[in-house]
PDB file of N, CA and C in Angstrom:
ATOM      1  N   UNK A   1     -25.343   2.037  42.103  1.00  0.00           N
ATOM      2  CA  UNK A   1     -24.029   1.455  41.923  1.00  0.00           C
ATOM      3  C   UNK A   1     -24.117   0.149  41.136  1.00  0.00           C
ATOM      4  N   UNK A   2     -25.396  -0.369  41.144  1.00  0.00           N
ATOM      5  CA  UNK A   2     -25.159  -1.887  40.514  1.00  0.00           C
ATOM      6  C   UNK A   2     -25.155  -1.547  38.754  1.00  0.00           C
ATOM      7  N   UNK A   3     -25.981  -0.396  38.359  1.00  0.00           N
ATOM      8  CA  UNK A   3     -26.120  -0.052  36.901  1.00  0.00           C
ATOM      9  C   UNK A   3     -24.502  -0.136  36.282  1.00  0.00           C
ATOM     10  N   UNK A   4     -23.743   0.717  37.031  1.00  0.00           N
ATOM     11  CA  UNK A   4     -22.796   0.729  36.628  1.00  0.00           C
ATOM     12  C   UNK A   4     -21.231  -0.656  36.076  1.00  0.00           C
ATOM     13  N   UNK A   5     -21.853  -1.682  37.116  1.00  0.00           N
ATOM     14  CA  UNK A   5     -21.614  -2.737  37.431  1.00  0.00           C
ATOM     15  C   UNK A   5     -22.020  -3.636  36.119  1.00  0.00           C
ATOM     16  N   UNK A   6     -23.304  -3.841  35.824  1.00  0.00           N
ATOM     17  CA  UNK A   6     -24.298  -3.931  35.090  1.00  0.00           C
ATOM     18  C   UNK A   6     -23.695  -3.852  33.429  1.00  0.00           C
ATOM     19  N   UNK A   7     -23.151  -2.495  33.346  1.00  0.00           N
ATOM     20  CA  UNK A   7     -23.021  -1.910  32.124  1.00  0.00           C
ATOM     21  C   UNK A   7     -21.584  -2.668  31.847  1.00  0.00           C
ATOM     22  N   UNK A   8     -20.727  -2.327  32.822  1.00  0.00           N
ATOM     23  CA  UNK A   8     -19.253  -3.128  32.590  1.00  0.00           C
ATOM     24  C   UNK A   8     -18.905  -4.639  31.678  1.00  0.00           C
ATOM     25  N   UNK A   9     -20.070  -5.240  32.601  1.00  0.00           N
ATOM     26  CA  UNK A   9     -20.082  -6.652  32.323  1.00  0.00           C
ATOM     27  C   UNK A   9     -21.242  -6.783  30.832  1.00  0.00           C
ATOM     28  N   UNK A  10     -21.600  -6.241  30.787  1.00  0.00           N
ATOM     29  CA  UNK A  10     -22.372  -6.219  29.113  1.00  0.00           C
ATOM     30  C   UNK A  10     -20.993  -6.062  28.311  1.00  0.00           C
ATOM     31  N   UNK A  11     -20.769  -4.725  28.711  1.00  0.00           N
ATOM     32  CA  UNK A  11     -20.127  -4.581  27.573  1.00  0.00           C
ATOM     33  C   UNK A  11     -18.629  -5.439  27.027  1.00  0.00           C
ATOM     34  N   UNK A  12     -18.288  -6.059  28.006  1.00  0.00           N
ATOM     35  CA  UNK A  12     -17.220  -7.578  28.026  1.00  0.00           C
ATOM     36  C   UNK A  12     -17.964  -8.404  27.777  1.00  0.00           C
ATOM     37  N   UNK A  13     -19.325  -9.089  27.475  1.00  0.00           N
ATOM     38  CA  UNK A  13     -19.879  -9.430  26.580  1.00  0.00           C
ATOM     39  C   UNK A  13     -19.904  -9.893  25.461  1.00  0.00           C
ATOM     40  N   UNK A  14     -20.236  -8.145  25.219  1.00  0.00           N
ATOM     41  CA  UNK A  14     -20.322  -8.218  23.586  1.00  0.00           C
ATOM     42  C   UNK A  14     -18.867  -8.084  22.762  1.00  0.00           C
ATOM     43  N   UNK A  15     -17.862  -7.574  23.730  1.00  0.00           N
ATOM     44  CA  UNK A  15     -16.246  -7.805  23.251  1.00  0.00           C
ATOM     45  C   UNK A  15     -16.247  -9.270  23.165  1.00  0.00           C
ATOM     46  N   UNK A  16     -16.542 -10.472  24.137  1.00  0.00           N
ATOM     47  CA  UNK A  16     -16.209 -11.634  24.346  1.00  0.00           C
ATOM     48  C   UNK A  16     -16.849 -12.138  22.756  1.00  0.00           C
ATOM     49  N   UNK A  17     -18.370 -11.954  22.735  1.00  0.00           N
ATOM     50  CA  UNK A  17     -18.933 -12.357  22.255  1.00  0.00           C
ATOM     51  C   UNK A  17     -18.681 -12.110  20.475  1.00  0.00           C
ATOM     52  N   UNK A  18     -18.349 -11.171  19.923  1.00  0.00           N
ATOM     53  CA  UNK A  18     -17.490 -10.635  18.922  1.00  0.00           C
ATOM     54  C   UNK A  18     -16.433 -11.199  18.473  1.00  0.00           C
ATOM     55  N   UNK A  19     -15.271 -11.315  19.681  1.00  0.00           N
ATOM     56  CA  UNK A  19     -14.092 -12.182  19.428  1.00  0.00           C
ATOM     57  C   UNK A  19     -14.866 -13.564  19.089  1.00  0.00           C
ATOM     58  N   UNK A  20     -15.470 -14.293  19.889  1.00  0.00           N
ATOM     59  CA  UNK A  20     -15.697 -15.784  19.606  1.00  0.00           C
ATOM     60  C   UNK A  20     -16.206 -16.245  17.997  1.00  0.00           C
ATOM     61  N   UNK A  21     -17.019 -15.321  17.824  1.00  0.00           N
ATOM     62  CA  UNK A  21     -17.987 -15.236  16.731  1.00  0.00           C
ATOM     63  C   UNK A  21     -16.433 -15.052  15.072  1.00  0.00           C
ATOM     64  N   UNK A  22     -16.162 -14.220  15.390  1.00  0.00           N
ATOM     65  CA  UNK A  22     -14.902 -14.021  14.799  1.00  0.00           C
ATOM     66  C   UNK A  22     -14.042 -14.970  14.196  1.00  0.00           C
ATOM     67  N   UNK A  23     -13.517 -15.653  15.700  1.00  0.00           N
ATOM     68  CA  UNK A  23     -12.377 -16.666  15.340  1.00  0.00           C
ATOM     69  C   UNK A  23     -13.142 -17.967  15.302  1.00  0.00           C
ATOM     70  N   UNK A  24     -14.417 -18.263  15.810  1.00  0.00           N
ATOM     71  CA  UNK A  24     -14.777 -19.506  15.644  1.00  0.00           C
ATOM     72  C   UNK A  24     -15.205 -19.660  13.703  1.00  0.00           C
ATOM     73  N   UNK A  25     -15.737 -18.592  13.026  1.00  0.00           N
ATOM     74  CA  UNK A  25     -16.046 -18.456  11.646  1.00  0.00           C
ATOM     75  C   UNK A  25     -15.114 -18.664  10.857  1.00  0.00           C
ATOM     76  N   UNK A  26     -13.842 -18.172  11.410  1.00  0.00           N
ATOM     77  CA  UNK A  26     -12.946 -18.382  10.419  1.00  0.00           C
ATOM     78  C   UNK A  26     -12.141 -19.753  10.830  1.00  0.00           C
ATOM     79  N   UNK A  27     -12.126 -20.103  11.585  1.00  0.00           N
ATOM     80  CA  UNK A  27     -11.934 -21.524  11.865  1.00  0.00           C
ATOM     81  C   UNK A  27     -12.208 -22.485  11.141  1.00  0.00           C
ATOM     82  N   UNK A  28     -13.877 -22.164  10.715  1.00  0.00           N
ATOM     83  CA  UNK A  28     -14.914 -23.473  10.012  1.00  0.00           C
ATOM     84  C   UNK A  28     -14.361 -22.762   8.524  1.00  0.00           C
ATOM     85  N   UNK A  29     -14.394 -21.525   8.277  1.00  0.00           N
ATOM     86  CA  UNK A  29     -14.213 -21.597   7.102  1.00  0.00           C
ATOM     87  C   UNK A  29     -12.455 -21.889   6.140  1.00  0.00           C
ATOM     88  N   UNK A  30     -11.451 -21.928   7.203  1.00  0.00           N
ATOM     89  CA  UNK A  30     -10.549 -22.736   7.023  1.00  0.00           C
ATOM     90  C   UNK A  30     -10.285 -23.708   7.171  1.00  0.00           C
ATOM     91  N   UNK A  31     -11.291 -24.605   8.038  1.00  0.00           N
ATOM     92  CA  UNK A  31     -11.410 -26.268   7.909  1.00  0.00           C
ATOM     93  C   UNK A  31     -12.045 -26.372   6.278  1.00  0.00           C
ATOM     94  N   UNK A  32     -12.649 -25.662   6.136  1.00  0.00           N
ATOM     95  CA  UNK A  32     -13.818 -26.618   4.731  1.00  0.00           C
ATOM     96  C   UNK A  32     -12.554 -26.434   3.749  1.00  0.00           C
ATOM     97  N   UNK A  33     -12.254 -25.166   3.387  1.00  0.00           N
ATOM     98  CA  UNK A  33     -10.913 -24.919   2.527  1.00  0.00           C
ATOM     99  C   UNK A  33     -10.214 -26.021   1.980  1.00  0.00           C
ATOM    100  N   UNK A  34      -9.536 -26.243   3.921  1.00  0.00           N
ATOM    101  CA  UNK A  34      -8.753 -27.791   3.709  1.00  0.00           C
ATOM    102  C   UNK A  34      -9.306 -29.140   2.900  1.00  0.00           C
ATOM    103  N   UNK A  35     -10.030 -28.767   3.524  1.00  0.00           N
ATOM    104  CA  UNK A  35     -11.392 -30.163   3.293  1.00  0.00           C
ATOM    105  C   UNK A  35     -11.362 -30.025   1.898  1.00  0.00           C
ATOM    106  N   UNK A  36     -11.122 -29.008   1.089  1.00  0.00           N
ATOM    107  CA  UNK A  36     -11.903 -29.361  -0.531  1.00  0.00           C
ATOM    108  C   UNK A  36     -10.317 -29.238  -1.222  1.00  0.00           C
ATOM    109  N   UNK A  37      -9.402 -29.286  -0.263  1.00  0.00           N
ATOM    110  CA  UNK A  37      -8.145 -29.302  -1.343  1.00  0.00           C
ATOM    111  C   UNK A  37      -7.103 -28.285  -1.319  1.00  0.00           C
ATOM    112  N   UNK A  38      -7.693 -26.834  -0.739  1.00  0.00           N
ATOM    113  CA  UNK A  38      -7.309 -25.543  -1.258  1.00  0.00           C
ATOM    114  C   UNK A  38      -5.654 -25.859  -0.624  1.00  0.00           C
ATOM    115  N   UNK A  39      -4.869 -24.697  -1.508  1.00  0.00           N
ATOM    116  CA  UNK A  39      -3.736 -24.585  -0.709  1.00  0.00           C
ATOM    117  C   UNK A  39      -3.314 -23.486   0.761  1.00  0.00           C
ATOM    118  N   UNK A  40      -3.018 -24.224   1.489  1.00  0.00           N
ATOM    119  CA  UNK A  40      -2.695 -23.337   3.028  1.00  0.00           C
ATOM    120  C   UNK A  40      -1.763 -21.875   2.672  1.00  0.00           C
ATOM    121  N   UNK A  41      -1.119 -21.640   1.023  1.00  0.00           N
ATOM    122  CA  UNK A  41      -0.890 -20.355   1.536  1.00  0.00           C
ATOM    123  C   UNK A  41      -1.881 -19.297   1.700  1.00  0.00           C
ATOM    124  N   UNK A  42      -2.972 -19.441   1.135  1.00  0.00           N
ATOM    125  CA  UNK A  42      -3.929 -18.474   1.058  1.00  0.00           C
ATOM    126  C   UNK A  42      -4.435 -18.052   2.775  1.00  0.00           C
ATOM    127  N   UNK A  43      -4.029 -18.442   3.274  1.00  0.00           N
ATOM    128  CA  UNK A  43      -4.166 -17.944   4.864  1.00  0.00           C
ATOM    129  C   UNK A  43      -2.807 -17.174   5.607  1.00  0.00           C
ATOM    130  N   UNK A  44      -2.181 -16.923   4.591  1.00  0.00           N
ATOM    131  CA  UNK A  44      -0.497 -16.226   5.253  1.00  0.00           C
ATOM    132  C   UNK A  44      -1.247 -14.671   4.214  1.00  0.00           C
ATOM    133  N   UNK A  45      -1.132 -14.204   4.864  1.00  0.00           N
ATOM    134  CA  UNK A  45      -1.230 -12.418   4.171  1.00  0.00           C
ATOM    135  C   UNK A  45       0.044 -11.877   3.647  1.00  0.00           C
ATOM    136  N   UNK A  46       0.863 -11.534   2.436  1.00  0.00           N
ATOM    137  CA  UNK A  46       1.656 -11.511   2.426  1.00  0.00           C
ATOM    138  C   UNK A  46       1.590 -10.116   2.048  1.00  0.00           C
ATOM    139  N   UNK A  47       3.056  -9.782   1.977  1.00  0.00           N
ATOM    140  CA  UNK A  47       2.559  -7.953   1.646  1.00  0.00           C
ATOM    141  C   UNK A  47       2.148  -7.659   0.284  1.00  0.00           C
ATOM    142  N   UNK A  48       1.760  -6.427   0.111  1.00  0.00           N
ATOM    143  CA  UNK A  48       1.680  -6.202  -1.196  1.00  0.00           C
ATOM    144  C   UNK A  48       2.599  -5.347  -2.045  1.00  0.00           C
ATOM    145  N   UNK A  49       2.605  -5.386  -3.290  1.00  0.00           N
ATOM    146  CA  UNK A  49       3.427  -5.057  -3.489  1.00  0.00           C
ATOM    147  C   UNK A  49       3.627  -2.910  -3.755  1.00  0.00           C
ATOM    148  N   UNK A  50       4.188  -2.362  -3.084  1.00  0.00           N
ATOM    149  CA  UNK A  50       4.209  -0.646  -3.144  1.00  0.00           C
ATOM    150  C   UNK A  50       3.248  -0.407  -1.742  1.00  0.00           C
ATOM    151  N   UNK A  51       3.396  -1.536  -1.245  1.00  0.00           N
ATOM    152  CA  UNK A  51       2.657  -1.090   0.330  1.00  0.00           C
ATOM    153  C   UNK A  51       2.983  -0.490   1.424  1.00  0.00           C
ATOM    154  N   UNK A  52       3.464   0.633   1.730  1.00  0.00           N
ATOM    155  CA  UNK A  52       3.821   1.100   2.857  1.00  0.00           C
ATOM    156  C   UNK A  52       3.970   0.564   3.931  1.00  0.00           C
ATOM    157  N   UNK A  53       4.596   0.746   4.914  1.00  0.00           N
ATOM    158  CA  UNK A  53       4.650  -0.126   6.415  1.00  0.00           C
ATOM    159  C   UNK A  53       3.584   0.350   6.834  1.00  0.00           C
ATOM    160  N   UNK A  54       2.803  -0.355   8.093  1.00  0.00           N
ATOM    161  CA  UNK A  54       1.581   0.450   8.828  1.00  0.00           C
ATOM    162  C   UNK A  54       1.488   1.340   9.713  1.00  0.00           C
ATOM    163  N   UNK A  55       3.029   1.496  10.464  1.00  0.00           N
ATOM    164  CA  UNK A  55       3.364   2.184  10.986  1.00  0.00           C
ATOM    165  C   UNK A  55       4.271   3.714  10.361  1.00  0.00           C
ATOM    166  N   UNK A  56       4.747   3.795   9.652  1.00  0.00           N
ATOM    167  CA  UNK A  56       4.686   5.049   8.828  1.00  0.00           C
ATOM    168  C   UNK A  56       3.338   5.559   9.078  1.00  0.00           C
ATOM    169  N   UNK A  57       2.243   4.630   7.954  1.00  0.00           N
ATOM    170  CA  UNK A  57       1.048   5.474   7.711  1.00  0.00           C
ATOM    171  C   UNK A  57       0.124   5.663   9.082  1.00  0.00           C
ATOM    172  N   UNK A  58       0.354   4.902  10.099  1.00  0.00           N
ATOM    173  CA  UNK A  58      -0.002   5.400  11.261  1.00  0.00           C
ATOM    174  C   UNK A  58       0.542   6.554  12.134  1.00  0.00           C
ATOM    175  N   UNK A  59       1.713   6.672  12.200  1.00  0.00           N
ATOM    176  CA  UNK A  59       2.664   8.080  13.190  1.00  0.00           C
ATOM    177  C   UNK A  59       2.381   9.025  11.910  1.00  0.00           C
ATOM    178  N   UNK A  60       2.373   8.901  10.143  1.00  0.00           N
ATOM    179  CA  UNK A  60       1.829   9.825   9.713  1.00  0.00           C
ATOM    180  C   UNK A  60       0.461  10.357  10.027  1.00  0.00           C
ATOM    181  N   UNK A  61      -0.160  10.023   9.754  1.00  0.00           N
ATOM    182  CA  UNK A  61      -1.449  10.263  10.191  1.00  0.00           C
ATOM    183  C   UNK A  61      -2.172  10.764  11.000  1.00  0.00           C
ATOM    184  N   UNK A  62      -1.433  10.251  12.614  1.00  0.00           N
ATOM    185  CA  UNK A  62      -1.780  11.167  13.897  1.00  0.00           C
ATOM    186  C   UNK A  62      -0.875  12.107  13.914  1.00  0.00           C
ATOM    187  N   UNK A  63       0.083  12.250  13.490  1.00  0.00           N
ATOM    188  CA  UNK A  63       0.775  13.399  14.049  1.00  0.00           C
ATOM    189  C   UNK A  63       0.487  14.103  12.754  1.00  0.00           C
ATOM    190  N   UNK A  64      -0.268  14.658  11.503  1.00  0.00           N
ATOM    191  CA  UNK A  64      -1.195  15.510  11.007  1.00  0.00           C
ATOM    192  C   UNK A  64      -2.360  15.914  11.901  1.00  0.00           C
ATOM    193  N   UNK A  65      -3.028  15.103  12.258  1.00  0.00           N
ATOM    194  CA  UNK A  65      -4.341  15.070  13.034  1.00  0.00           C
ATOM    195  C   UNK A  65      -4.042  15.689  13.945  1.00  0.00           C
ATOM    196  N   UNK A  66      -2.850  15.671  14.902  1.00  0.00           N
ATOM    197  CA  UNK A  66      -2.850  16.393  15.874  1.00  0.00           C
ATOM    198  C   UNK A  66      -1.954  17.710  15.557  1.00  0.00           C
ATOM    199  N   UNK A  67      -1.771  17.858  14.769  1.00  0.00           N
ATOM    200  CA  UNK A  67      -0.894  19.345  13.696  1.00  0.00           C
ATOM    201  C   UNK A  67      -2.222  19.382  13.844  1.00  0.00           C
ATOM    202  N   UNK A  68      -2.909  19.162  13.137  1.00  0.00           N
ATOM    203  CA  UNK A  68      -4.284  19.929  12.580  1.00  0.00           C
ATOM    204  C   UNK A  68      -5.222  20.404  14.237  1.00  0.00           C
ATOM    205  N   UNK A  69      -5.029  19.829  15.075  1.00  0.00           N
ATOM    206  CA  UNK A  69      -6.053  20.075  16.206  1.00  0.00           C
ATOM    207  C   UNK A  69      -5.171  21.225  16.819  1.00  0.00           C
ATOM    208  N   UNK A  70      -3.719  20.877  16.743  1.00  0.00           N
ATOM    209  CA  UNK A  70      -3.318  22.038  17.742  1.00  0.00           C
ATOM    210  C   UNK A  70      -3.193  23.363  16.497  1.00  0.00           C
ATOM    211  N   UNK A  71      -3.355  23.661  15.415  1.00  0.00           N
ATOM    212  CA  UNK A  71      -3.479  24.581  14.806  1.00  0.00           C
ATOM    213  C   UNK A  71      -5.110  25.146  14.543  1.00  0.00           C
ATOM    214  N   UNK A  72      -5.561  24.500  14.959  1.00  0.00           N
ATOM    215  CA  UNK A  72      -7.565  25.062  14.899  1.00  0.00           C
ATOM    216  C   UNK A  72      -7.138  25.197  16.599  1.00  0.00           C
ATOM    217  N   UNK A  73      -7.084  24.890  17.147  1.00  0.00           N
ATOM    218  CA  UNK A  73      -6.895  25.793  18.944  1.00  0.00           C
ATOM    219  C   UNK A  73      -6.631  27.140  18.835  1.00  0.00           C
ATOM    220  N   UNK A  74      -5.182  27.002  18.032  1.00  0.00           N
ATOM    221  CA  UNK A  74      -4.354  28.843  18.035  1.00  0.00           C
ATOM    222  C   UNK A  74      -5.290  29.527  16.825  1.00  0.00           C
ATOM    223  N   UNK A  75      -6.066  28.877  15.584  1.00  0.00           N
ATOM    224  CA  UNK A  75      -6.783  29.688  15.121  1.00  0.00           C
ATOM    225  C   UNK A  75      -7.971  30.407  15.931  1.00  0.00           C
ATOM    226  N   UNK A  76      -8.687  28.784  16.715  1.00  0.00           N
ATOM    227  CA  UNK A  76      -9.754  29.679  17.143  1.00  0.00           C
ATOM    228  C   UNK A  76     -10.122  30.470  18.466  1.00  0.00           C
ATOM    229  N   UNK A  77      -8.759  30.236  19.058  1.00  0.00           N
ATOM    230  CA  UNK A  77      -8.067  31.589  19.848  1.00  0.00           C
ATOM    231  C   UNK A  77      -7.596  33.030  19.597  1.00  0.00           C
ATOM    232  N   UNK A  78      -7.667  33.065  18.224  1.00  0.00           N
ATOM    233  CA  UNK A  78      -6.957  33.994  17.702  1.00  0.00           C
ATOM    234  C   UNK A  78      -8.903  34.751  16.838  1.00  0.00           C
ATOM    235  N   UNK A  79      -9.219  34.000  16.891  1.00  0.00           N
ATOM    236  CA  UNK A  79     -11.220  34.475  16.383  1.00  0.00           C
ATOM    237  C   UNK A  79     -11.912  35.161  17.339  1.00  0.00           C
ATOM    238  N   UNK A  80     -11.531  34.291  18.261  1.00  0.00           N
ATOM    239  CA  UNK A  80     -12.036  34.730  19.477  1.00  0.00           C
ATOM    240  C   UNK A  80     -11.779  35.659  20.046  1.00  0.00           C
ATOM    241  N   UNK A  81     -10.400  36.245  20.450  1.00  0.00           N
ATOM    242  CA  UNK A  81     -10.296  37.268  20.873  1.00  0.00           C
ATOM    243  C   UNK A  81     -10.218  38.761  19.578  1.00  0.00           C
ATOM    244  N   UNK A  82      -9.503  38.413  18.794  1.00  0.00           N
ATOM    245  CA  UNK A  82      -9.155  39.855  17.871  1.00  0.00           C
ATOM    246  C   UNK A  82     -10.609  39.750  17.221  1.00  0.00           C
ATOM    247  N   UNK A  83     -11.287  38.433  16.535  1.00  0.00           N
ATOM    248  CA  UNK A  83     -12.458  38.813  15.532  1.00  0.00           C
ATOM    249  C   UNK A  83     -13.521  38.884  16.211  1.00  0.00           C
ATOM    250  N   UNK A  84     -13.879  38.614  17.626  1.00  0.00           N
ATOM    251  CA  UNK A  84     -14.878  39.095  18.203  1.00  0.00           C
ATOM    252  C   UNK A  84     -15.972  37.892  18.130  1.00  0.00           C
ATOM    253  N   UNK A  85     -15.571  36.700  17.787  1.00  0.00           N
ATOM    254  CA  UNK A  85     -16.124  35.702  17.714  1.00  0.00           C
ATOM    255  C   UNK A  85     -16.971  34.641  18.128  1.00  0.00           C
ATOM    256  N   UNK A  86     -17.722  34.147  18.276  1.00  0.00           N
ATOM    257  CA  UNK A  86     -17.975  33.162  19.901  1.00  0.00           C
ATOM    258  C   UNK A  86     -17.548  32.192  20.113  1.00  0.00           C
ATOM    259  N   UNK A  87     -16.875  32.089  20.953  1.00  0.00           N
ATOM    260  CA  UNK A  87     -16.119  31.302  21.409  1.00  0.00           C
ATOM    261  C   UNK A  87     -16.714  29.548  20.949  1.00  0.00           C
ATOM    262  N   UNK A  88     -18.067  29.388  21.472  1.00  0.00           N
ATOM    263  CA  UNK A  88     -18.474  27.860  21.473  1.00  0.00           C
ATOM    264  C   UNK A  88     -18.545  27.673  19.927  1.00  0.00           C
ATOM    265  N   UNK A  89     -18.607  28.479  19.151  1.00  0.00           N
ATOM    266  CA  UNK A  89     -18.685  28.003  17.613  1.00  0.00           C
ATOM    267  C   UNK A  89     -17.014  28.056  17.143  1.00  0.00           C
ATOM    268  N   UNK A  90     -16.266  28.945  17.753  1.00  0.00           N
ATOM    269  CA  UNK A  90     -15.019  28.749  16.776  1.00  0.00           C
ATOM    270  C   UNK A  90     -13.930  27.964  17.328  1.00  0.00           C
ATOM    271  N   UNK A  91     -14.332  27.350  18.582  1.00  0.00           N
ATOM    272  CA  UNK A  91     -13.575  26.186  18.786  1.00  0.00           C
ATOM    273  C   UNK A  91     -13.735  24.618  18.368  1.00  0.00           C
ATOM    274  N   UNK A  92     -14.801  24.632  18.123  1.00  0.00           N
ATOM    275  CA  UNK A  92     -15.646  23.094  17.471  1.00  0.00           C
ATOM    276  C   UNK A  92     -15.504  23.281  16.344  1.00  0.00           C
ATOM    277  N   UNK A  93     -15.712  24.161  15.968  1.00  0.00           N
ATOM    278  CA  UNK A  93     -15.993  24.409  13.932  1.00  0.00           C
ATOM    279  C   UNK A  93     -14.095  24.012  13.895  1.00  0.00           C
ATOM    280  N   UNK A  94     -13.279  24.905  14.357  1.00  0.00           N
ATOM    281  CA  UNK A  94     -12.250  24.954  13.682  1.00  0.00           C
ATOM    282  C   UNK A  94     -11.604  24.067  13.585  1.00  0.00           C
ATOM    283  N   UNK A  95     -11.492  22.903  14.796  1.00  0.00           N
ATOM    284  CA  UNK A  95     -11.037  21.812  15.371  1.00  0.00           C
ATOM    285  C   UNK A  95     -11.476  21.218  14.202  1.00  0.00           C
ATOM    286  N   UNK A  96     -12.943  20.792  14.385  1.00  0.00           N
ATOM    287  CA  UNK A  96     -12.829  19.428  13.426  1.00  0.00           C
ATOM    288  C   UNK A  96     -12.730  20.229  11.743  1.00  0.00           C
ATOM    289  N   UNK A  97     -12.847  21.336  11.391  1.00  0.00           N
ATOM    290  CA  UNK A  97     -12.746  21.357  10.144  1.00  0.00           C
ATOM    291  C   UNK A  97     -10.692  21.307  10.058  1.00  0.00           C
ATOM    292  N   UNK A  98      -9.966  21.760  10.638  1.00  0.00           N
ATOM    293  CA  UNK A  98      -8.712  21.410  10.529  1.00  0.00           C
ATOM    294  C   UNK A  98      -8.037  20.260  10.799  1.00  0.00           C
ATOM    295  N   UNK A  99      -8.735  19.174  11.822  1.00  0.00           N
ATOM    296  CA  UNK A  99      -8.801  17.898  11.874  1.00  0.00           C
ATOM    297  C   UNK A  99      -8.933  16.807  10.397  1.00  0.00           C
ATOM    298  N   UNK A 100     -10.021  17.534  10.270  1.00  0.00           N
ATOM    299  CA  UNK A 100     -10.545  17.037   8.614  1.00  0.00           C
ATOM    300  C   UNK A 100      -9.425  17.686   7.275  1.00  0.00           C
ATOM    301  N   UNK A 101      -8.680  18.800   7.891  1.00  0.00           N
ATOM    302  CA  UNK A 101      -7.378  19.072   6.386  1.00  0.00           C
ATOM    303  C   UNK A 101      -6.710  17.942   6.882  1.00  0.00           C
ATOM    304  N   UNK A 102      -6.196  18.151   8.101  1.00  0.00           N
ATOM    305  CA  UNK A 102      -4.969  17.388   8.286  1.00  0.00           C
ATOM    306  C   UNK A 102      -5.143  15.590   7.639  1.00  0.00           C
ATOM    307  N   UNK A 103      -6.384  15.242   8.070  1.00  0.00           N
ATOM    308  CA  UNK A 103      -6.496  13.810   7.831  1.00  0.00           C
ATOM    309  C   UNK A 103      -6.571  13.578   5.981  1.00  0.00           C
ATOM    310  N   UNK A 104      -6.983  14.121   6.280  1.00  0.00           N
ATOM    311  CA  UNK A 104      -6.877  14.633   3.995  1.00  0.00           C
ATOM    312  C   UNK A 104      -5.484  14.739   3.584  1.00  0.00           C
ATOM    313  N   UNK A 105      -4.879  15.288   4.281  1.00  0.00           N
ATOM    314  CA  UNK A 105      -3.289  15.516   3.922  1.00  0.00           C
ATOM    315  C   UNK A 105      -2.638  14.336   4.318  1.00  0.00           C
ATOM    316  N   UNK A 106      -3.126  13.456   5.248  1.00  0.00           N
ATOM    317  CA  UNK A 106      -2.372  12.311   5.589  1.00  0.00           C
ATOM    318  C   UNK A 106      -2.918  11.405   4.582  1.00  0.00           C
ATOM    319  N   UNK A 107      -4.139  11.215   4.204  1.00  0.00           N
ATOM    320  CA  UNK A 107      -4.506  10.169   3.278  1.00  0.00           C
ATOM    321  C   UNK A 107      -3.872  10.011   1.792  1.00  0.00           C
ATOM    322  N   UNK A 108      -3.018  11.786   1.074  1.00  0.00           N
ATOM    323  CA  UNK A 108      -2.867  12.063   0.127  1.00  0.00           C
ATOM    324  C   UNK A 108      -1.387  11.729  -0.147  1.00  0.00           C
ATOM    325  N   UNK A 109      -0.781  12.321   1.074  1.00  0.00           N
ATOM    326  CA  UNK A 109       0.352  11.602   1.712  1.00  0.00           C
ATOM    327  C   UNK A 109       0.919  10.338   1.047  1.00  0.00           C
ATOM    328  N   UNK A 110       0.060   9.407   2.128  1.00  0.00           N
ATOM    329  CA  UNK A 110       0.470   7.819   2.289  1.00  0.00           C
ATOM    330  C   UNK A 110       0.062   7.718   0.663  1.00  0.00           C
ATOM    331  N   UNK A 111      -1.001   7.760   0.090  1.00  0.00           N
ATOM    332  CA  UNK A 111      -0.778   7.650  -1.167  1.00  0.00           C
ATOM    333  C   UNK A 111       0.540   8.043  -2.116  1.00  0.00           C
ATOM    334  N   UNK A 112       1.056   8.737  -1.695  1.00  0.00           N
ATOM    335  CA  UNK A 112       2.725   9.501  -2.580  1.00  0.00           C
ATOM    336  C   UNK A 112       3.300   8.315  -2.109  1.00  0.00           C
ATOM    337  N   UNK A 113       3.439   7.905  -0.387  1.00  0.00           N
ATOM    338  CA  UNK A 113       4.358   7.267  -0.114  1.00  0.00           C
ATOM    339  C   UNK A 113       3.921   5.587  -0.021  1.00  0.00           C
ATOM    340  N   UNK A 114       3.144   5.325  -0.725  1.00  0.00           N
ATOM    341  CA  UNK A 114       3.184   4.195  -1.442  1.00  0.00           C
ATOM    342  C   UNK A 114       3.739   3.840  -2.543  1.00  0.00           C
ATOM    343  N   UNK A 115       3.405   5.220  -3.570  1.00  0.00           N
ATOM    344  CA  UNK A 115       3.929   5.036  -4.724  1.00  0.00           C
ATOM    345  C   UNK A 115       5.581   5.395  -4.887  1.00  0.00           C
ATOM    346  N   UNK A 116       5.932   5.779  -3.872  1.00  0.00           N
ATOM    347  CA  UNK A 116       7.695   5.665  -3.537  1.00  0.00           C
ATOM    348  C   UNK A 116       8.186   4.189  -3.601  1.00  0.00           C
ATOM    349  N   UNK A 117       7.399   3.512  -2.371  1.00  0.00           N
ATOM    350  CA  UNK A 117       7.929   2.501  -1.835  1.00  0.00           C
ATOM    351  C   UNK A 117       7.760   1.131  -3.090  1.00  0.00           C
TER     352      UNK A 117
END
């Protein structure tokens, strides 16, 4: 029981330890900035321009991905029983190879719908 214990607290750690490392770097490297003159907008991110919202290209994206997972299920249900198939190969294969259209189709996507916006 203590391993488990053990593992928890590592791994809040290296989250802690990540964040600090993070924001303390960019801290120093926006003090020196100041320090030599620069101007403070360069720390506001502003949008760009034909940039999509992130949320479009996010609800696009998973909901392909998961089009694509629940359509490799009914394919490789449909292998399995009529093509005589084995089961442990045509549920993994199909999943991630239709996982992998769908995410292709979302990437090709957000590209169109950038160039809309």
């Amino acid at each position: 029981m203590g391993g488990e214990v053990i593992v928890f607290i590592s791994m809040f750690l290296v989250v802690f330890a990540i964040c600090y490392l993070y924001f303390t770097t960019r801290n120093k490297e926006r003090l020196a900035l100041i320090e030599k003159g620069a101007d403070a907008s360069i720390f506001v991110k502003g949008k760009r321009e034909g940039a999509a919202p992130f949320w479009k290209v996010l609800i696009l994206n998973l909901a392909l991905l998961l089009t694509g997972i629940g359509l490799a299920i009914f394919l490789a249900s449909f292998m399995a029983s009529s093509l005589g198939m084995d089961e442990d190969v045509a549920y993994p294969g199909t999943i991630f190879l239709m996982s992998g259209l769908g995410l292709y189709l979302g990437f090709t996507l957000t590209k169109k719908l950038e160039k809309e916006e």
